[in-house]
C-alpha atoms as a PDB file:
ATOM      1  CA  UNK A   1       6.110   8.052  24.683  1.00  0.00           C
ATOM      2  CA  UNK A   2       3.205  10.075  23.771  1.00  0.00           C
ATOM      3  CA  UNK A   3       3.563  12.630  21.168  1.00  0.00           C
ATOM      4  CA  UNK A   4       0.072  15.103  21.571  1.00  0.00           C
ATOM      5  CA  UNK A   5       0.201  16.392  18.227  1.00  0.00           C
ATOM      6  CA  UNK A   6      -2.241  19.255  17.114  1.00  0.00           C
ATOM      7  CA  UNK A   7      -2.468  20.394  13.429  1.00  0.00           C
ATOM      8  CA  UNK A   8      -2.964  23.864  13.579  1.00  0.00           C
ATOM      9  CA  UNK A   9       0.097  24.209  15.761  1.00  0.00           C
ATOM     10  CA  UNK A  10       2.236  21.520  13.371  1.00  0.00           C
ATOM     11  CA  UNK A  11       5.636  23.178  13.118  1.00  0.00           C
ATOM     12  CA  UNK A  12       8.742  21.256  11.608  1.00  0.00           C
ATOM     13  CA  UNK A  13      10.347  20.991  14.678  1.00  0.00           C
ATOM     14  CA  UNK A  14       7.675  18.094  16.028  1.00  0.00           C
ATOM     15  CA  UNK A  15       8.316  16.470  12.679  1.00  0.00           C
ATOM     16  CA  UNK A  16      11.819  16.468  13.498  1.00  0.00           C
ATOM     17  CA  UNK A  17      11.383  15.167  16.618  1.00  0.00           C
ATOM     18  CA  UNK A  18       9.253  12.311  15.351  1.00  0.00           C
ATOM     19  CA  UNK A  19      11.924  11.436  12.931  1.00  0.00           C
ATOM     20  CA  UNK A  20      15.102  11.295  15.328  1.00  0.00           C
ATOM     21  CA  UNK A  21      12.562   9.393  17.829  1.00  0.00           C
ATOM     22  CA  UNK A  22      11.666   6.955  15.270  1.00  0.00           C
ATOM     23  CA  UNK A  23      14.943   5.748  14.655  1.00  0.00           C
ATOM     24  CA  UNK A  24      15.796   4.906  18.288  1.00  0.00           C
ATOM     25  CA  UNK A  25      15.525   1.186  18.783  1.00  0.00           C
ATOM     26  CA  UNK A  26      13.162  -0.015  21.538  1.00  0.00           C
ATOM     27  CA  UNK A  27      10.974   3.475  21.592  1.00  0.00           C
ATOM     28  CA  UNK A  28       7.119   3.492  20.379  1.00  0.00           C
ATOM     29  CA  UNK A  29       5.484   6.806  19.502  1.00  0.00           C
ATOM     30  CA  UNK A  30       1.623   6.974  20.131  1.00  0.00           C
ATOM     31  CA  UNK A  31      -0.381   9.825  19.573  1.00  0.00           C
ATOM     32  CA  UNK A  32      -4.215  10.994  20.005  1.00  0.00           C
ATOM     33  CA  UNK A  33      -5.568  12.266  17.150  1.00  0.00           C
ATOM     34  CA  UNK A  34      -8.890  14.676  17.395  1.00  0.00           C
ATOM     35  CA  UNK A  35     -11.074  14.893  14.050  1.00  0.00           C
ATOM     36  CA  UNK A  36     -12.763  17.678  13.308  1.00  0.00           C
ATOM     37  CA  UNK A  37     -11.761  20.470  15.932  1.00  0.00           C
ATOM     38  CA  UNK A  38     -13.769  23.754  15.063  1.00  0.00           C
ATOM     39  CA  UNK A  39     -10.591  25.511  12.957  1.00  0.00           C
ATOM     40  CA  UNK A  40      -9.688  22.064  11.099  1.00  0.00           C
ATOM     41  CA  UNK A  41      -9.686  23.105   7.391  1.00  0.00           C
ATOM     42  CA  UNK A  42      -8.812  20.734   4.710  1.00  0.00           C
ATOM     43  CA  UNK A  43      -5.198  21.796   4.452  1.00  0.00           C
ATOM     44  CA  UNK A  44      -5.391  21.018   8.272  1.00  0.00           C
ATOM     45  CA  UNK A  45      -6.463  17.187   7.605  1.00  0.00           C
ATOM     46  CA  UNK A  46      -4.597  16.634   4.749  1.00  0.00           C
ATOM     47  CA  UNK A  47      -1.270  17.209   7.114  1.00  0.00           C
ATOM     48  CA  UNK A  48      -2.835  14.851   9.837  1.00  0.00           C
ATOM     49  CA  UNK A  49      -3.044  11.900   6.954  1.00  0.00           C
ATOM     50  CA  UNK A  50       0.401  13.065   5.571  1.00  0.00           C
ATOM     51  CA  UNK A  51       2.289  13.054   9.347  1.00  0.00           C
ATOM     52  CA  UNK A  52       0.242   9.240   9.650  1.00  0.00           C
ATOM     53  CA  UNK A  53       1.088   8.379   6.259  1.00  0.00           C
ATOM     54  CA  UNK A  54       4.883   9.277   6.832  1.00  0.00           C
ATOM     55  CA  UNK A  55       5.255   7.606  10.847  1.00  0.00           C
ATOM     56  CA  UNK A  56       2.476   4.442  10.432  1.00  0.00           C
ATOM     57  CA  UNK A  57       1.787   5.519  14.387  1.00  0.00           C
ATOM     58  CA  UNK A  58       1.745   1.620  16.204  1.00  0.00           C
ATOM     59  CA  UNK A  59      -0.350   3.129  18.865  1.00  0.00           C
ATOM     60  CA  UNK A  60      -2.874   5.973  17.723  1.00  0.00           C
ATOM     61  CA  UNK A  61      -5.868   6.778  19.609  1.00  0.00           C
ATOM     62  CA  UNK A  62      -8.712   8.475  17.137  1.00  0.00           C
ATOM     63  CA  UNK A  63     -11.424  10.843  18.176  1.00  0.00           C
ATOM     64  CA  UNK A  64     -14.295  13.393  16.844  1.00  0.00           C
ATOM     65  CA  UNK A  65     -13.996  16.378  18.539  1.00  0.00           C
ATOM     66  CA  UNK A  66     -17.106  17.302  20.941  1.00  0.00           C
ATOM     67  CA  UNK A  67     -16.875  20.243  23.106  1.00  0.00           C
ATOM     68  CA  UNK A  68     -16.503  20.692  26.485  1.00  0.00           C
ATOM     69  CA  UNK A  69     -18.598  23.099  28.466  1.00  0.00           C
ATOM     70  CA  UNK A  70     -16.899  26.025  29.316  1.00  0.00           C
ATOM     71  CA  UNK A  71     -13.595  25.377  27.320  1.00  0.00           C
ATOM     72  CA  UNK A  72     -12.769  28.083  24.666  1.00  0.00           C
ATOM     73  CA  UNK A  73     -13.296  25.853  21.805  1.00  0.00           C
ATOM     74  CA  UNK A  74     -16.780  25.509  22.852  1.00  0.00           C
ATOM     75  CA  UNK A  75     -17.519  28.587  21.687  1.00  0.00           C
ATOM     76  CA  UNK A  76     -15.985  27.912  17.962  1.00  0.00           C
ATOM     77  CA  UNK A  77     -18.196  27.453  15.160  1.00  0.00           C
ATOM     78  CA  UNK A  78     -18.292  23.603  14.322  1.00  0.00           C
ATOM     79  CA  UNK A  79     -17.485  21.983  11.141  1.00  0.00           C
ATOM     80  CA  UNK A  80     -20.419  20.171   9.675  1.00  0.00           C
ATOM     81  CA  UNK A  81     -20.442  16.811  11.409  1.00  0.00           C
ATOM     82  CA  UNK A  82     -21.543  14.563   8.292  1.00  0.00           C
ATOM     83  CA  UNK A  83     -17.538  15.869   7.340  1.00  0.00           C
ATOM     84  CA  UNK A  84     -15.904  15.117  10.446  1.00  0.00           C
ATOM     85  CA  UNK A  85     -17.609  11.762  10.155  1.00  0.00           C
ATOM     86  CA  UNK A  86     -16.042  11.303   6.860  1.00  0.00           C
ATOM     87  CA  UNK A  87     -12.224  12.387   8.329  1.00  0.00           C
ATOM     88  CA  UNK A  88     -12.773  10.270  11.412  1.00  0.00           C
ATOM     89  CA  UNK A  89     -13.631   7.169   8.968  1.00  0.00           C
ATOM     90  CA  UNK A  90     -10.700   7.939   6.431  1.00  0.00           C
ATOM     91  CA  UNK A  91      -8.432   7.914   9.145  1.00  0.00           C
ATOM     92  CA  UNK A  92      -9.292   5.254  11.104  1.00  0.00           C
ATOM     93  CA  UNK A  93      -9.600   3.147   7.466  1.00  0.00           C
ATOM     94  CA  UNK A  94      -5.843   4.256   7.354  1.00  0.00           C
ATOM     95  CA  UNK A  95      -4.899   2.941  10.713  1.00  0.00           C
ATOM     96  CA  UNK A  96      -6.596  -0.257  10.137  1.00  0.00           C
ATOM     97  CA  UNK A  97      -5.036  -0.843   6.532  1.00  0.00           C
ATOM     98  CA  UNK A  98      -1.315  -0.822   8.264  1.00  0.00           C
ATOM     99  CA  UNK A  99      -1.948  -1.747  11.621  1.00  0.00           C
ATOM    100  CA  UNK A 100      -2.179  -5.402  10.250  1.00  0.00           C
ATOM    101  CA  UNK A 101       0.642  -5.352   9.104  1.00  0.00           C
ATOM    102  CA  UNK A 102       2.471  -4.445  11.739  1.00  0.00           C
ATOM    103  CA  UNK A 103       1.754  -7.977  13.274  1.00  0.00           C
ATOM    104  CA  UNK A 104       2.609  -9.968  10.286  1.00  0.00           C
ATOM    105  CA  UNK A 105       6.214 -11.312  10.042  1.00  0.00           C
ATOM    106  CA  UNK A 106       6.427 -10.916   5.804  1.00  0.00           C
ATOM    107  CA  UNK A 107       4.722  -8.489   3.614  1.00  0.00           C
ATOM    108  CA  UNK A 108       3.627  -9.400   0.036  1.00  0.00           C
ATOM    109  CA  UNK A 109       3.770  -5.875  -1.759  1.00  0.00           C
ATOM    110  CA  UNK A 110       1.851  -5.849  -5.507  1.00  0.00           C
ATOM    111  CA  UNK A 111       4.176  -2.809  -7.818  1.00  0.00           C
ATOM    112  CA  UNK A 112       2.705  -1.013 -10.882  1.00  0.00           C
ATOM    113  CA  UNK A 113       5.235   0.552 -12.828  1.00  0.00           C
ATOM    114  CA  UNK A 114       3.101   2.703 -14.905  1.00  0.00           C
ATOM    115  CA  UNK A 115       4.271   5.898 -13.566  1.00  0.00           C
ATOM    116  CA  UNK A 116       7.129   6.932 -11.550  1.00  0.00           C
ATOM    117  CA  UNK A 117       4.584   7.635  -8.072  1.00  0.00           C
ATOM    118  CA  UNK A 118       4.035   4.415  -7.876  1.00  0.00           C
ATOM    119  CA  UNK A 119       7.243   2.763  -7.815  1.00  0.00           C
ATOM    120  CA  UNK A 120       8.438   5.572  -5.448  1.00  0.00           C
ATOM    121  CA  UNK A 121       5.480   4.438  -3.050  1.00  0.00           C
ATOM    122  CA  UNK A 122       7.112   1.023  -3.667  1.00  0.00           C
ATOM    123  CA  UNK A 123      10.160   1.651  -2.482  1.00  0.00           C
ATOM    124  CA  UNK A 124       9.181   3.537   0.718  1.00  0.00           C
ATOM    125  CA  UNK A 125       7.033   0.347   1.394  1.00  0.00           C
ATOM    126  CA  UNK A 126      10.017  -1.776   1.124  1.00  0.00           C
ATOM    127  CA  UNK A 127      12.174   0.530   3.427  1.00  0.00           C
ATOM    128  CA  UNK A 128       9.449   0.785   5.882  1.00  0.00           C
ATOM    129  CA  UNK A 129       9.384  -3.071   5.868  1.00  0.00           C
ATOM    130  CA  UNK A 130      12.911  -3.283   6.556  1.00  0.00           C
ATOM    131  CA  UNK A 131      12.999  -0.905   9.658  1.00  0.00           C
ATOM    132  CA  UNK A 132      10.808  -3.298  10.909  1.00  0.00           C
ATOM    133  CA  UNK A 133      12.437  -6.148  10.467  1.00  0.00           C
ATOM    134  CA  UNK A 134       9.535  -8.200   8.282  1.00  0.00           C
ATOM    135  CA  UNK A 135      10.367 -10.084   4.806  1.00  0.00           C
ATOM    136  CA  UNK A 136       9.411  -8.958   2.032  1.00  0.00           C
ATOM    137  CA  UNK A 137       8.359 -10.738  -1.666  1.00  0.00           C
ATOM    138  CA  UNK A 138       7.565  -8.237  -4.554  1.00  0.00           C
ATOM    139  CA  UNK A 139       5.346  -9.355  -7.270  1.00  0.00           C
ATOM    140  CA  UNK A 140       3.953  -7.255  -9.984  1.00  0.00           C
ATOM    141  CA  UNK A 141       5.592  -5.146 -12.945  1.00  0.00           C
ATOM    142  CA  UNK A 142       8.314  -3.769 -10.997  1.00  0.00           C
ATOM    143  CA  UNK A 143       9.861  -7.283 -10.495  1.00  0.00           C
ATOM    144  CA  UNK A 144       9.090  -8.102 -14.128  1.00  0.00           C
ATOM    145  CA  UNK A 145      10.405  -5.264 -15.522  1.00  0.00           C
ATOM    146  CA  UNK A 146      13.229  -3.995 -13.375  1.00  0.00           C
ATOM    147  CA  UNK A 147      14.459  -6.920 -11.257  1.00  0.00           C
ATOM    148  CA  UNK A 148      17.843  -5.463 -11.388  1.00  0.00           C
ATOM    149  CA  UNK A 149      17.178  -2.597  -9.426  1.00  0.00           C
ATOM    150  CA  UNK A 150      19.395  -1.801  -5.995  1.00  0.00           C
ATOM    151  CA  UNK A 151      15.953  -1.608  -4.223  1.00  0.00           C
ATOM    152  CA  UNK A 152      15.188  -5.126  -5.127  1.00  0.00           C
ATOM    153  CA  UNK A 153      18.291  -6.283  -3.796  1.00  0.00           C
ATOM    154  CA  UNK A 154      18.041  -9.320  -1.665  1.00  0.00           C
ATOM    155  CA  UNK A 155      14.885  -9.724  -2.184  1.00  0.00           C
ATOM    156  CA  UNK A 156      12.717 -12.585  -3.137  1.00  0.00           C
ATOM    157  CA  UNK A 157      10.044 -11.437  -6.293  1.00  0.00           C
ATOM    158  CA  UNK A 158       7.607 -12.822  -8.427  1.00  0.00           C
ATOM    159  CA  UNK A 159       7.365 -12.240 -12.107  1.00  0.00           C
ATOM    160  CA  UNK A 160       4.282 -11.393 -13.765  1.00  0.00           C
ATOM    161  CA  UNK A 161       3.776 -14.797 -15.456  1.00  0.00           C
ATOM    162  CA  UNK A 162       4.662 -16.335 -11.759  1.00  0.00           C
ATOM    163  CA  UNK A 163       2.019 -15.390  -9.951  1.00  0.00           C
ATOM    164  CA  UNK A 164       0.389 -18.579  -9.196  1.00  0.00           C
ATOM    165  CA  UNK A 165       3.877 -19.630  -7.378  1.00  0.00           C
ATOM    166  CA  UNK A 166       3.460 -16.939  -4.984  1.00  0.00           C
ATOM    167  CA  UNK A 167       2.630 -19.292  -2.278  1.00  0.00           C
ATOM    168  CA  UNK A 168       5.672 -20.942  -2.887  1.00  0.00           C
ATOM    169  CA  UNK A 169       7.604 -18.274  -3.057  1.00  0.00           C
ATOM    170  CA  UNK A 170       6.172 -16.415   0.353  1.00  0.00           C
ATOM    171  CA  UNK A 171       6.670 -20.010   2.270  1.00  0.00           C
ATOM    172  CA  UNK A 172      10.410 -20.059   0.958  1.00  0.00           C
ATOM    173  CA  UNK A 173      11.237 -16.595   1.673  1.00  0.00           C
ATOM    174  CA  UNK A 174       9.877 -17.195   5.629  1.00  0.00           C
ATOM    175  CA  UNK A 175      12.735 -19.963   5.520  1.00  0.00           C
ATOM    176  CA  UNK A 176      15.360 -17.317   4.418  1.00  0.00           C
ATOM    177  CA  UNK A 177      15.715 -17.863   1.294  1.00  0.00           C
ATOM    178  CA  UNK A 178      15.527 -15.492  -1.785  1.00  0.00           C
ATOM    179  CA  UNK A 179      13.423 -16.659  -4.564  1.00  0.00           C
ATOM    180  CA  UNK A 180      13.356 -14.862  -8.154  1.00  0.00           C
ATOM    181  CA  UNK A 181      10.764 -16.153 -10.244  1.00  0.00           C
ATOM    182  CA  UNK A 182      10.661 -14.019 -13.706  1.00  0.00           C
ATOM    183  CA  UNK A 183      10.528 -16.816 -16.194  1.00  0.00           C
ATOM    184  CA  UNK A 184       8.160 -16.449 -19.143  1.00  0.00           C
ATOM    185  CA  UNK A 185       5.618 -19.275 -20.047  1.00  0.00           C
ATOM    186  CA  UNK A 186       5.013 -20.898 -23.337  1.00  0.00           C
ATOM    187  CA  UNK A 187       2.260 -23.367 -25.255  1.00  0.00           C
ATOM    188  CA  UNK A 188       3.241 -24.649 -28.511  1.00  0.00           C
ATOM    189  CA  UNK A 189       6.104 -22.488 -28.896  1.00  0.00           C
ATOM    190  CA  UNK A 190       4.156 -19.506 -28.011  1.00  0.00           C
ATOM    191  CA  UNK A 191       4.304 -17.011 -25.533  1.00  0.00           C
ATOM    192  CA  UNK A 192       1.743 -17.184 -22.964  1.00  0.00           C
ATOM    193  CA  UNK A 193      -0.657 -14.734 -21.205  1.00  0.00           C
ATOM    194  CA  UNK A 194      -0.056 -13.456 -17.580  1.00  0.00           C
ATOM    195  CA  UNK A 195      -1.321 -15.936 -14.730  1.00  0.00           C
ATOM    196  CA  UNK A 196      -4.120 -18.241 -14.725  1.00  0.00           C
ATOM    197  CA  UNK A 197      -7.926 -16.190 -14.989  1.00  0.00           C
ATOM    198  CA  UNK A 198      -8.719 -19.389 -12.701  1.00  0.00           C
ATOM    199  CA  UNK A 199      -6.877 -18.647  -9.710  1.00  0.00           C
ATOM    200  CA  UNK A 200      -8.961 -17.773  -6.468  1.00  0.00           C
ATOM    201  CA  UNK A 201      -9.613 -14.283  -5.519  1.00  0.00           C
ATOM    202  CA  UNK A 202     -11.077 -12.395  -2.660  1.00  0.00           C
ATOM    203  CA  UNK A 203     -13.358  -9.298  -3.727  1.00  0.00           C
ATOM    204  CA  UNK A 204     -14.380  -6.463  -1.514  1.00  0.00           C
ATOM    205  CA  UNK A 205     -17.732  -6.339  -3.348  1.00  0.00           C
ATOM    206  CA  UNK A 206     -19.100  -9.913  -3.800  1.00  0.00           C
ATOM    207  CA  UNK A 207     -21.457  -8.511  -6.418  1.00  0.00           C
ATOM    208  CA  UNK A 208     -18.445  -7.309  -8.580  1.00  0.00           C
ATOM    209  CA  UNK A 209     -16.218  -9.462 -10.685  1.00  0.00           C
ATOM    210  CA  UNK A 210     -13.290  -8.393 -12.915  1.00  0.00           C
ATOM    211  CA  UNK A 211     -12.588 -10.270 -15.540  1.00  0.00           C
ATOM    212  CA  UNK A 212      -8.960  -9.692 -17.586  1.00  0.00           C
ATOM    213  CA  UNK A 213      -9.711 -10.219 -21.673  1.00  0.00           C
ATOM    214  CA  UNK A 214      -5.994  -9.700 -22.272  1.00  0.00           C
ATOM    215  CA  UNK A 215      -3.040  -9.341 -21.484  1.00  0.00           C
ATOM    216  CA  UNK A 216       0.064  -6.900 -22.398  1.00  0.00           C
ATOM    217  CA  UNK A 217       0.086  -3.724 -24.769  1.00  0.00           C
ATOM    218  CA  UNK A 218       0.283  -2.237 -28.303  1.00  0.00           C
ATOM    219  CA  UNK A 219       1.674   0.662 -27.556  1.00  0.00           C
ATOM    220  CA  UNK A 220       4.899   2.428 -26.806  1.00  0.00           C
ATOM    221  CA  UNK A 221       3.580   5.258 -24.315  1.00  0.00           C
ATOM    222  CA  UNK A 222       6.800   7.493 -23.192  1.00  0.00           C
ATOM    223  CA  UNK A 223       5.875   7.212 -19.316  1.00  0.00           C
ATOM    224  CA  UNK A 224       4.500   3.907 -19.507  1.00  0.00           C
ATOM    225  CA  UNK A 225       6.543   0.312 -18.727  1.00  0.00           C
ATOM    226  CA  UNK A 226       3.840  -1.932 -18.952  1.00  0.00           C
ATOM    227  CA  UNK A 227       4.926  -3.072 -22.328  1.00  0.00           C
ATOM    228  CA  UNK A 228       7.955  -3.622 -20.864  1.00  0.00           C
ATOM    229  CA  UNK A 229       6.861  -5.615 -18.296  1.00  0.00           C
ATOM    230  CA  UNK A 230       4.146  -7.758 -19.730  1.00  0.00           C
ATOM    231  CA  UNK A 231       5.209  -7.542 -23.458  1.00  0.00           C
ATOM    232  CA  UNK A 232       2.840  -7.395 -26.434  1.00  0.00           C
ATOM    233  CA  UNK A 233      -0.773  -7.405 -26.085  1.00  0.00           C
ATOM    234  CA  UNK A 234      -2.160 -10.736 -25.929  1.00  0.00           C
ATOM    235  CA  UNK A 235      -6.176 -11.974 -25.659  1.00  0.00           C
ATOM    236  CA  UNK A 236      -7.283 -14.594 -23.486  1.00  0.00           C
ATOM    237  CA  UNK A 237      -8.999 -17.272 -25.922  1.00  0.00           C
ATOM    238  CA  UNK A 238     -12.512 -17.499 -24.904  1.00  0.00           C
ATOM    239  CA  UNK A 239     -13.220 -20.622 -23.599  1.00  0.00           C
ATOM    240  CA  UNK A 240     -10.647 -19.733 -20.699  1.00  0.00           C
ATOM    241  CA  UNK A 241     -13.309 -16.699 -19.960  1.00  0.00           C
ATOM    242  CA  UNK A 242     -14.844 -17.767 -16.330  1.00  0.00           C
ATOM    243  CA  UNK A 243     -18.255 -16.112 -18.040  1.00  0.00           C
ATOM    244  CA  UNK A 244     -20.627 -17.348 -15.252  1.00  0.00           C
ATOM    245  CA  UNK A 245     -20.393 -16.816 -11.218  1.00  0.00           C
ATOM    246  CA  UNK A 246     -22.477 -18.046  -8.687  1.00  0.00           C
END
């Protein structure tokens, strides 16, 4: 099924089409999508990325708009091309970052619990995951600091201080299993840090490294759960500082 779907004439019955479409088992909505068309404003993209956002199209066929001779849009005033560039790129970086994951058979979603947004987004990525039918393993502050939650039912996650286990935990999950790993780690009777500063990690930038000095927090901010989650701050001891890269 192909749903042609034009922003400037984006009323909520298409929207409620797409939704009582989406939930039929079996059907796959595509849709061509047309950057830049001479009345696009902002408000105009922003509801293209929104509708994406909200349906994940499987199938969605991305375009810059270039007129046609003698059509009536021909004769519309263009938008300046360097900015339908940039739409056409943001939107086809979109499709790209989920389309992935529509082929994999478990997603490995990272939570921040620092604000309420951000679980939210959480939870519509585990819902999402479960229409279609993929496993999921949480890791992150979430897990760590609200593993009772009735989105997390079920599900395997991955405590803060568990991190380097994820492999583990992602190969026993693919089995069918549920794995909670929240345990906190000690050294001499002390509590220890978050994960290993030694594990491997792939940057987007290879000339940019992040290093983590510490760990935790000292304070007690009202919208804030990081404390909660990773517990008083807590400095790496220097000599586990990775202070040179090649």
């Amino acid at each position: 099924m192909f749903a042609k779907v034009r922003t400037s004439h984006l009323q909520h019955k298409e929207d409620s089409m797409l939704a009582t479409v989406k939930g039929v088992p079996g059907i796959t909505i595509a849709t061509d999508i047309i950057c830049g068309y001479p009345t696009e404003t902002t408000e105009d993209f922003e509801v293209t990325m929104s509708l994406c956002r909200q349906y994940c199209f499987p199938s969605l066929f991305i375009n810059q708009f270039f007129p046609r001779p003698g059509t009536p849009a021909a004769r519309l005033p263009r938008i300046d091309p360097k900015l339908v560039k940039r739409r056409t790129k943001e939107l086809s970086d979109f499709f790209q970052s989920y389309h992935e994951k529509l082929d994999a058979e478990l997603w490995l979603l990272n939570s921040c619990t620092v604000k309420s947004p951000a679980e939210h987004h959480l939870r519509n990525e585990i819902n999402a995951a479960h229409e279609l039918g993929k496993k999921v393993v949480v890791a992150g502050c979430v897990s760590q600091g609200a593993p009772k939650s009735e989105f997390l039912a079920g599900l395997s996650i991955v405590g803060v201080q568990q991190i380097d286990r994820v492999v583990e935990v992602v190969e026993e999950t693919l089995k069918g299993n549920s794995v909670r790993l929240l345990g906190t780690k000690k050294k001499d009777g002390k509590k220890m840090g978050g994960a290993c500063l030694q594990l491997p990690k792939i940057r987007r930038n290879p000339l940019i490294e992040i290093i983590s000095i510490n760990t935790g927090c000292l304070n007690q901010c009202t919208y804030c759960k990081t404390k909660h989650a990773r517990g008083q701050l807590g400095s790496y001891p220097i000599g586990r500082l990775p202070l040179s890269y090649t």
